[in-house]
Protein backbone atom coordinates (compact mmCIF):
# COMPACT_ATOMS: atom_id res chain seq x y z
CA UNK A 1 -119.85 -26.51 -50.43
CA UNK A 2 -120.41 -25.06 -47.09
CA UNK A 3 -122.42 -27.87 -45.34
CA UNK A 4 -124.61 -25.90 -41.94
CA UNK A 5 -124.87 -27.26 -38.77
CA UNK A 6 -128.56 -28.46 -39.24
CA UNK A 7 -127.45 -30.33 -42.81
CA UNK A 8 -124.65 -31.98 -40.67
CA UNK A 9 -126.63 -33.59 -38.02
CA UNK A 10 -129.47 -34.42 -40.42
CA UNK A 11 -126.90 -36.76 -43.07
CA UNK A 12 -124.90 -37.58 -39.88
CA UNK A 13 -127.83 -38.80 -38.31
CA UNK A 14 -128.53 -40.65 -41.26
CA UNK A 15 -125.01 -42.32 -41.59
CA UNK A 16 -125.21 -43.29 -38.19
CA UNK A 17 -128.91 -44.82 -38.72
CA UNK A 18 -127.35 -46.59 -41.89
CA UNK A 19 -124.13 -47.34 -39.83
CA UNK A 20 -126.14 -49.01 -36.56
CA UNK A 21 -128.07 -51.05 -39.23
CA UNK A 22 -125.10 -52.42 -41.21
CA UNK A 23 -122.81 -53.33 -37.79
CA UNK A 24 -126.73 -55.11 -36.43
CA UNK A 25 -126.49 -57.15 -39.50
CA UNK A 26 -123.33 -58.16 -39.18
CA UNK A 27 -123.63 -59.02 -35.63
CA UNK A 28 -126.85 -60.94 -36.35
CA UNK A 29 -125.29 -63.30 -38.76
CA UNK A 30 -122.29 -63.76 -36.50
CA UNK A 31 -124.48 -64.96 -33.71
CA UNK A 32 -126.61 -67.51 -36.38
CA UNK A 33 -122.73 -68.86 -37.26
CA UNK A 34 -121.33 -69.25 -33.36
CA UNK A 35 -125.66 -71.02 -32.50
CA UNK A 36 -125.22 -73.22 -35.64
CA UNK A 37 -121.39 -74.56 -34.90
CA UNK A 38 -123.08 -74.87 -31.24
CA UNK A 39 -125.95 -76.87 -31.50
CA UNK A 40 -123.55 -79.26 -34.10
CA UNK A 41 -121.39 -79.22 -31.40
CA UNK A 42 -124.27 -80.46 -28.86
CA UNK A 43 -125.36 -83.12 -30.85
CA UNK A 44 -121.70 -84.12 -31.73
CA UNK A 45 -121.30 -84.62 -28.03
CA UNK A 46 -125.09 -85.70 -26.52
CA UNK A 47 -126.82 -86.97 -29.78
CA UNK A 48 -129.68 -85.62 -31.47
CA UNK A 49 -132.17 -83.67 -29.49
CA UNK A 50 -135.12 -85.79 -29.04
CA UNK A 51 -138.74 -84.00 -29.43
């Protein structure tokens, strides 16, 4: 199947948009990992946060 330029950059556009997402999701939960292990670390070391 002979794929034209305009078909290329259309589903390559669309595996990068589906790419970016993916890699965003994965960085988001990495960050909600490294906060959590953080603030246990905080109140390891200062106690509880008072309100």
């Amino acid at each position: 199947m002979e794929w034209t330029a305009s078909e290329l950059l259309f589903y390559g556009g669309i595996a990068g948009a589906a790419g970016s997402l993916l890699l965003g999701v994965v960085c988001l939960c990495v960050v909600q990992i490294r906060l959590v292990r953080l603030k246990a670390r905080l109140d390891e070391e200062y106690g509880k946060e008072e309100r």
